[in-house]
N, C-alpha and C. Protein backbone atom coordinates (compact mmCIF):
# COMPACT_ATOMS: atom_id res chain seq x y z
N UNK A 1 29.51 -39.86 9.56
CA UNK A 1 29.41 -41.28 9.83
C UNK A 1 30.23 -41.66 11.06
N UNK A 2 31.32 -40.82 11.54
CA UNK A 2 32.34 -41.43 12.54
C UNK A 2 31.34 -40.61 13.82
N UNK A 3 31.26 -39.70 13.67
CA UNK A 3 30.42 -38.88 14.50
C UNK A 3 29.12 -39.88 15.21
N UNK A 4 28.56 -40.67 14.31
CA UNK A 4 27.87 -41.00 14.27
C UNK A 4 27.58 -42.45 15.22
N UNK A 5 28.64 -42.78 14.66
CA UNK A 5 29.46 -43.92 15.14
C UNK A 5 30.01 -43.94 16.81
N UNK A 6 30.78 -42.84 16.60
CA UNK A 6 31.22 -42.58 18.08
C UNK A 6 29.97 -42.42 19.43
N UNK A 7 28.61 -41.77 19.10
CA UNK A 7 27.54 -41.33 19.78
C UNK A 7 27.28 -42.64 20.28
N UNK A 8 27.15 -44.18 19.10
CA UNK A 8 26.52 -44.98 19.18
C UNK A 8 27.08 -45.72 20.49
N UNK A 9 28.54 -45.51 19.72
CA UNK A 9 29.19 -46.24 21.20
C UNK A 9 29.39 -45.84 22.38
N UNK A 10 29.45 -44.64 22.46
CA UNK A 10 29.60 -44.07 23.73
C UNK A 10 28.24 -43.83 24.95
N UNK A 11 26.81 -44.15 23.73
CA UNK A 11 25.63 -44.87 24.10
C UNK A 11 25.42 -46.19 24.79
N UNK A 12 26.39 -47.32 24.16
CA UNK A 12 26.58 -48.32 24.50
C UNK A 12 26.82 -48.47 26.13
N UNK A 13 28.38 -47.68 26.14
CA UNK A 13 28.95 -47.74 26.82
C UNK A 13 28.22 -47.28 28.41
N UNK A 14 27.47 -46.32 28.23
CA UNK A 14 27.13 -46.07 29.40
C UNK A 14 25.96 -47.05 29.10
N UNK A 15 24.75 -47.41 28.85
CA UNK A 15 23.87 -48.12 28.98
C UNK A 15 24.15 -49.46 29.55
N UNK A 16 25.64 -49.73 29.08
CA UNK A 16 26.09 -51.04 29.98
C UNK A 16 26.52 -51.05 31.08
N UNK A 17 27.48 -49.76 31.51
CA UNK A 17 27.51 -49.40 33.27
C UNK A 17 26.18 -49.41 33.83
N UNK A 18 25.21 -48.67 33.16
CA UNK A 18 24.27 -48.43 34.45
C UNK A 18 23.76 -49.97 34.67
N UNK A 19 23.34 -50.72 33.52
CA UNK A 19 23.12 -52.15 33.38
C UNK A 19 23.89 -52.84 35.07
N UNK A 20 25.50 -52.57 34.90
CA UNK A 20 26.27 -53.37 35.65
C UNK A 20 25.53 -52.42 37.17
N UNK A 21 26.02 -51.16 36.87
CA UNK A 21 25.97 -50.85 38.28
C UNK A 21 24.46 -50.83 38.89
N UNK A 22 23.84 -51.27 38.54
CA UNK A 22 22.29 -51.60 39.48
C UNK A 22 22.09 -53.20 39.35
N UNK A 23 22.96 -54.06 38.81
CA UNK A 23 22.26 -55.39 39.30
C UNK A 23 23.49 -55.76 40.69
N UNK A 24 22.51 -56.49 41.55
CA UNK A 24 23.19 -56.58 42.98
C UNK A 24 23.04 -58.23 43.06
N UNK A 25 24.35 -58.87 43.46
CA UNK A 25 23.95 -60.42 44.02
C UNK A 25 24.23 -60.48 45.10
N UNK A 26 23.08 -60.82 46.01
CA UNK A 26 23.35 -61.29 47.57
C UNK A 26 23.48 -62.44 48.19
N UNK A 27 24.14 -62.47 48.87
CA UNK A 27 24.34 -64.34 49.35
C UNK A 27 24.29 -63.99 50.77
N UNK A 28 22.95 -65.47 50.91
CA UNK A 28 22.84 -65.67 52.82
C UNK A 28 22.90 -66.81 52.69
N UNK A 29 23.08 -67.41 53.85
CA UNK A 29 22.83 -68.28 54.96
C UNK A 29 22.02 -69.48 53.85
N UNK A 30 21.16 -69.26 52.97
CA UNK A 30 20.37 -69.95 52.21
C UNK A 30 20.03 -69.66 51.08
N UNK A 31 20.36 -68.20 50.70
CA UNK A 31 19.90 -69.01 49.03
C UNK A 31 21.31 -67.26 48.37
N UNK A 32 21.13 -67.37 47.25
CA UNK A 32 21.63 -66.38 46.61
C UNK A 32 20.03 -65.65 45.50
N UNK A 33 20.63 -64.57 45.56
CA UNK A 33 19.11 -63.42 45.04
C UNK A 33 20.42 -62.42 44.25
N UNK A 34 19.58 -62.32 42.88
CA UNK A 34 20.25 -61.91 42.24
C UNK A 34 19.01 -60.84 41.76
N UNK A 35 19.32 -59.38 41.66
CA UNK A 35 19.03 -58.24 41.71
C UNK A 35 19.34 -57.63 40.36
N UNK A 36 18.63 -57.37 38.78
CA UNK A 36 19.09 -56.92 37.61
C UNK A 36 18.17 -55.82 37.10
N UNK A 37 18.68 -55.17 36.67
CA UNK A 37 17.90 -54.32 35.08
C UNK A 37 18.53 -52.71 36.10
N UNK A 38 17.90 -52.18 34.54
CA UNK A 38 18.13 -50.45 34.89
C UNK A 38 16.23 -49.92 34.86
N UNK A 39 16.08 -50.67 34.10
CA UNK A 39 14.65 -50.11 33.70
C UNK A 39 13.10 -51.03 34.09
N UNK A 40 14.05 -51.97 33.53
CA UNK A 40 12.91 -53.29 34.17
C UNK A 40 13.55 -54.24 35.32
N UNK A 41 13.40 -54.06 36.35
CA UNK A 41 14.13 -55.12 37.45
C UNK A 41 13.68 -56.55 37.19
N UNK A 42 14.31 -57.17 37.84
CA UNK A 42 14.07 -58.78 38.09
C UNK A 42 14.88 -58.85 39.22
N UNK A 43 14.00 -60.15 39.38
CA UNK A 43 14.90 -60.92 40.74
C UNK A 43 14.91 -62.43 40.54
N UNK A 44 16.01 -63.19 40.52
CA UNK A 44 16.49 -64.50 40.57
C UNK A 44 16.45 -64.81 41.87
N UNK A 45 16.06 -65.96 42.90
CA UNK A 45 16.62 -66.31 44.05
C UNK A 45 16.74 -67.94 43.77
N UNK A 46 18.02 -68.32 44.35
CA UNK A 46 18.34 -69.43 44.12
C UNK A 46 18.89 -70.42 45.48
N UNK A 47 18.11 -71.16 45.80
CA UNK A 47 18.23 -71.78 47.35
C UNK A 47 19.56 -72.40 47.38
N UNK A 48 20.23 -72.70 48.28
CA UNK A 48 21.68 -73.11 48.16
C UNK A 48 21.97 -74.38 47.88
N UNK A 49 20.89 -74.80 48.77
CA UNK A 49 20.46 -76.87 48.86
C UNK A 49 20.59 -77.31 47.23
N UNK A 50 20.05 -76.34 46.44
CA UNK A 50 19.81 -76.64 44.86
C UNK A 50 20.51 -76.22 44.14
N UNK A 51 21.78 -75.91 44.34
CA UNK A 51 22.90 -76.00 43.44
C UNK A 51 23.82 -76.69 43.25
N UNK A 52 24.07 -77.12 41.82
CA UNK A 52 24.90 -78.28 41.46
C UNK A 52 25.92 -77.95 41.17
N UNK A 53 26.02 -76.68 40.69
CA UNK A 53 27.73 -76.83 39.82
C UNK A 53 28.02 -74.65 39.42
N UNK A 54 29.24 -74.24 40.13
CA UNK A 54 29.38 -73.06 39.88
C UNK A 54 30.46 -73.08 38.96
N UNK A 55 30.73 -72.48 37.84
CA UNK A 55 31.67 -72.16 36.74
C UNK A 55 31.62 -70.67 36.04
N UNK A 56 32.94 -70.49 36.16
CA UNK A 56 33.26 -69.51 36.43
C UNK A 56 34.28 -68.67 34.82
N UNK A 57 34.35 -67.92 34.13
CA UNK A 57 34.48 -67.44 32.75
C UNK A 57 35.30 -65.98 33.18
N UNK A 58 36.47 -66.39 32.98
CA UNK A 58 37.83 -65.07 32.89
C UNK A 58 38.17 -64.90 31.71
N UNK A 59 38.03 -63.21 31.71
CA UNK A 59 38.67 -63.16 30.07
C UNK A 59 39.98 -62.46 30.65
N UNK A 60 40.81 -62.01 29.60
CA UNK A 60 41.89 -61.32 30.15
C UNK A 60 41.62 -60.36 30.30
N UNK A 61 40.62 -59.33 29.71
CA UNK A 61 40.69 -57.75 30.63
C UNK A 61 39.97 -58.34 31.81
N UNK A 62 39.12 -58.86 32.49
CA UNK A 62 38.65 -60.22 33.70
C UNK A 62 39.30 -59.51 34.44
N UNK A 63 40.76 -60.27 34.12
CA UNK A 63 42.22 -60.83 34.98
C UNK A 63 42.70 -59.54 35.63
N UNK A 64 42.64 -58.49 34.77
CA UNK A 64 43.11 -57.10 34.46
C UNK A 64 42.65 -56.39 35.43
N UNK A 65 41.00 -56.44 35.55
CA UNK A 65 40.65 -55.68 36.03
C UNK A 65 40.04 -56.36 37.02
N UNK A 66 39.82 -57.32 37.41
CA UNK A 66 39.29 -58.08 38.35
C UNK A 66 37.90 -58.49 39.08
N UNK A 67 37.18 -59.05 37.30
CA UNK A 67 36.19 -59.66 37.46
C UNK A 67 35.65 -60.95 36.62
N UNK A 68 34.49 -61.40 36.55
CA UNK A 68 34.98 -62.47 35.46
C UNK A 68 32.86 -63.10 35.47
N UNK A 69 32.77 -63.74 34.39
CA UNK A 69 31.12 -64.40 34.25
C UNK A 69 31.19 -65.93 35.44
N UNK A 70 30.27 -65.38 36.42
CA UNK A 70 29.63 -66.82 37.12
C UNK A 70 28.43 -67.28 36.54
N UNK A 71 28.76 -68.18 36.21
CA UNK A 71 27.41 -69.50 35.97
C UNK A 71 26.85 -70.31 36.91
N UNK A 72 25.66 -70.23 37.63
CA UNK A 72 25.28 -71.22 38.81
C UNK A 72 24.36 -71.88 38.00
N UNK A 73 24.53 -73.33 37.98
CA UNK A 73 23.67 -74.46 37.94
C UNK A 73 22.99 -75.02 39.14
N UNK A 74 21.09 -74.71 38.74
CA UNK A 74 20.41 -75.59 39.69
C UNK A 74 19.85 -76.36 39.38
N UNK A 75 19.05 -77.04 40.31
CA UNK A 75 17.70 -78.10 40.11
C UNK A 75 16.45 -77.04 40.66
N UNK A 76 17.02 -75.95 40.94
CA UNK A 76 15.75 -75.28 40.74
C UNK A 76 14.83 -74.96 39.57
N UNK A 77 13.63 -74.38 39.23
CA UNK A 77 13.24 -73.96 38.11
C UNK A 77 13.85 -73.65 37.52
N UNK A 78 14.64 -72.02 37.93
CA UNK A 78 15.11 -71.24 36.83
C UNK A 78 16.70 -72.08 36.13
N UNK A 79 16.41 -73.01 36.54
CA UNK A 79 17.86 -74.40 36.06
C UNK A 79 19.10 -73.28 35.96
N UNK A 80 19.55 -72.28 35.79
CA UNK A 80 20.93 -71.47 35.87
C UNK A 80 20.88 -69.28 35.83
N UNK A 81 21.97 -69.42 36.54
CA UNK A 81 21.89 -68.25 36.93
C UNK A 81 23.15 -67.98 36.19
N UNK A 82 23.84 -66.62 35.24
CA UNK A 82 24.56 -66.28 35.07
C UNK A 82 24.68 -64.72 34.99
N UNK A 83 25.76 -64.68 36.21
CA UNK A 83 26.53 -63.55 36.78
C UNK A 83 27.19 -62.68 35.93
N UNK A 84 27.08 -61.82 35.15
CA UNK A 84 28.13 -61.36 34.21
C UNK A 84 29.10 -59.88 34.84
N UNK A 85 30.56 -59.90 34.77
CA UNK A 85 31.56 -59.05 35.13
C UNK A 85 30.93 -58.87 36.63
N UNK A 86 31.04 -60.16 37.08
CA UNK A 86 31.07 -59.75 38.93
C UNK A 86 32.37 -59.67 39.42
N UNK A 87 32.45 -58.31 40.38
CA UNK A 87 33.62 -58.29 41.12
C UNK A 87 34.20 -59.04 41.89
N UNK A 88 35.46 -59.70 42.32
CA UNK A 88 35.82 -60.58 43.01
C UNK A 88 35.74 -61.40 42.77
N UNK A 89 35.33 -62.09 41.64
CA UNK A 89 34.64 -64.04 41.66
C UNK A 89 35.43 -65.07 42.18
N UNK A 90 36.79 -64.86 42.31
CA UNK A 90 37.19 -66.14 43.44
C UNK A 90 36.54 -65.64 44.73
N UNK A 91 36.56 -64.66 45.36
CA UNK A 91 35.97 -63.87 46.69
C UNK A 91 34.66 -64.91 46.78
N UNK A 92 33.87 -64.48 45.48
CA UNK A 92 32.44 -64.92 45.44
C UNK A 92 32.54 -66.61 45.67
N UNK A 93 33.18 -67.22 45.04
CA UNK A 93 33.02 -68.74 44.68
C UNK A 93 33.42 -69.32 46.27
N UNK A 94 34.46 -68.67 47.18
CA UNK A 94 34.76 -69.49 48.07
C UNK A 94 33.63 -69.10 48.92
N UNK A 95 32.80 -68.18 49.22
CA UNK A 95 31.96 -67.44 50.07
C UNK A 95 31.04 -68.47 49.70
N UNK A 96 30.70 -68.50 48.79
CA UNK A 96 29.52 -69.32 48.20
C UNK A 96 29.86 -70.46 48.93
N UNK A 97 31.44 -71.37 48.47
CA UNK A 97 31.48 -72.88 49.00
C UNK A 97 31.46 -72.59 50.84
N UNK A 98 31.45 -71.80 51.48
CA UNK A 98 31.25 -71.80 52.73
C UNK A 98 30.19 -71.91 53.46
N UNK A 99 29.23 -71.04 52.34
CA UNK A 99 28.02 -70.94 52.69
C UNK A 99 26.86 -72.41 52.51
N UNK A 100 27.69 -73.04 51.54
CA UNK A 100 27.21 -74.12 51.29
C UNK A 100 27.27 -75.26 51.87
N UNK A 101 28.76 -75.26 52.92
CA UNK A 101 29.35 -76.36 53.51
C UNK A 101 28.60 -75.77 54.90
N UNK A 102 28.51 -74.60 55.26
CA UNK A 102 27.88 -74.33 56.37
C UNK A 102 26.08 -75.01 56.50
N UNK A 103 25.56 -74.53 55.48
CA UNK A 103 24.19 -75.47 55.03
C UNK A 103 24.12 -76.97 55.57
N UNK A 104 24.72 -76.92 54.89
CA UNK A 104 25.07 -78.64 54.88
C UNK A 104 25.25 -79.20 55.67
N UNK A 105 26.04 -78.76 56.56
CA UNK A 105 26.43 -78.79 58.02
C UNK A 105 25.09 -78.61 58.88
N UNK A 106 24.27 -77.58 58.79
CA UNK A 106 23.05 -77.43 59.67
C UNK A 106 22.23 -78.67 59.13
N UNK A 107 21.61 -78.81 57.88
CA UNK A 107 21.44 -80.03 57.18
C UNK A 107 21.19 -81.23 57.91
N UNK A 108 22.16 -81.53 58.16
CA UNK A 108 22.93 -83.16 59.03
C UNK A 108 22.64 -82.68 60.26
N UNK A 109 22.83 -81.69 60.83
CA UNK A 109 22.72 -81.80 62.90
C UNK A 109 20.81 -81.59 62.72
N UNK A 110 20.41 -81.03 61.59
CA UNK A 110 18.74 -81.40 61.93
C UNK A 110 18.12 -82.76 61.71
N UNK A 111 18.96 -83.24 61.07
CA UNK A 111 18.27 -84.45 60.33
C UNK A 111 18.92 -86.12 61.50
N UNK A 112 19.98 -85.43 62.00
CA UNK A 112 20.38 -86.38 63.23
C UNK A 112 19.91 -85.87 64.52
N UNK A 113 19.28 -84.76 64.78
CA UNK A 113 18.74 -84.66 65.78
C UNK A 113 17.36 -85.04 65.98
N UNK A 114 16.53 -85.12 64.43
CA UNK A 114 15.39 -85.45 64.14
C UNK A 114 15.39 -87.04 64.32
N UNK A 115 15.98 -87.59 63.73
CA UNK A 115 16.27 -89.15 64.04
C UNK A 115 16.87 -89.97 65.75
N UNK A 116 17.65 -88.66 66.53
CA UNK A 116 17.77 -88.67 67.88
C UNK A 116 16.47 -89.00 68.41
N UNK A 117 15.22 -87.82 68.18
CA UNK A 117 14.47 -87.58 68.43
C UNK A 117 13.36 -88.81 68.60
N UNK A 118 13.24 -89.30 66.63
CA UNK A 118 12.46 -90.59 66.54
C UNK A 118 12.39 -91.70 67.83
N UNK A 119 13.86 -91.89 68.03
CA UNK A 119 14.70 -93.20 68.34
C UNK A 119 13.80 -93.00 69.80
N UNK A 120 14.33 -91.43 70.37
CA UNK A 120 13.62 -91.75 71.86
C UNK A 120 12.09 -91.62 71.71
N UNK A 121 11.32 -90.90 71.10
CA UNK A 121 10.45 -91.46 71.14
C UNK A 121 10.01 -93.02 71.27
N UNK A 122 10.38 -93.66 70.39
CA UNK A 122 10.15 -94.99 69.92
C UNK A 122 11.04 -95.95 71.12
N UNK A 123 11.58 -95.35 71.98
CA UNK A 123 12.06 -96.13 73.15
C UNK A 123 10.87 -95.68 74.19
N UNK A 124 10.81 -94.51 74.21
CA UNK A 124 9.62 -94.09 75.51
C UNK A 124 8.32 -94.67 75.47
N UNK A 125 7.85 -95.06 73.81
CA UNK A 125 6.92 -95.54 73.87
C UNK A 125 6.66 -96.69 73.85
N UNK A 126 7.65 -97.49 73.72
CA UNK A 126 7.82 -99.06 73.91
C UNK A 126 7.73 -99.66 75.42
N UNK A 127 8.66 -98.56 76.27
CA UNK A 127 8.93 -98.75 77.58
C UNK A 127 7.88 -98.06 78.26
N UNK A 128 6.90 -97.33 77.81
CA UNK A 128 5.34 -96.97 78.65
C UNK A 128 4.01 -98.18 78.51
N UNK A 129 4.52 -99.09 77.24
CA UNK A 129 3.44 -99.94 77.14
C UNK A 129 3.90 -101.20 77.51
N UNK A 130 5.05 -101.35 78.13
CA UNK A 130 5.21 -103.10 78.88
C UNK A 130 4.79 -102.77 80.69
């Protein structure tokens, strides 16, 4: 029975590394893509514009060993993404808020250059028809 026992877990155990070590999360410029399975893949991608809220789950071996569960909340479809034993997660969370403030930032210089844009139009064409 201990024999038995021991196989089960030591089954576990690797079935959950390979688990960890083949899912990949990538973060660009615009969205995060989250990369999972050993056997059956998936892919999450989650646009940056559409995230509301990242929270973040340390346990103490976490702390120990230095990883911890991210939770991303969207208004996308898949409404949340959760990260489990990702490495670095403060690393991750500020990368993320950079990437987001950087967005955001492009965001506003398109949307004021687009409205630049309107304005002269709407002067050129006022001042071609008097």
């Amino acid at each position: 029975m201990l024999f038995r026992s021991a196989i089960v877990l030591i089954a576990r155990v690797v079935l959950d590394y390979l688990h960890w070590r083949n899912d990949c999360v990538v973060l660009t410029n615009r969205r995060i893509i989250k990369f999972e399975g050993f056997f059956n893949r998936s892919m999450i991608d989650s646009p940056l514009d559409k995230i509301n809220d990242v929270a973040m789950t340390q346990t103490v071996m976490g702390r120990l060993f230095g990883y911890a569960d991210i939770k991303i909340l969207t208004a996308a479809e898949t409404g949340s993404q959760i990260m489990r034993h990702l490495a670095n997660p403060i690393g991750f969370k500020r990368a993320l808020a950079e990437a987001r403030s950087r967005d955001a930032k492009m965001l506003t210089n398109a949307m004021i250059a687009a409205v630049g844009d309107a304005v002269d139009d709407a002067v050129n064409d006022k001042s071609s028809t008097q």
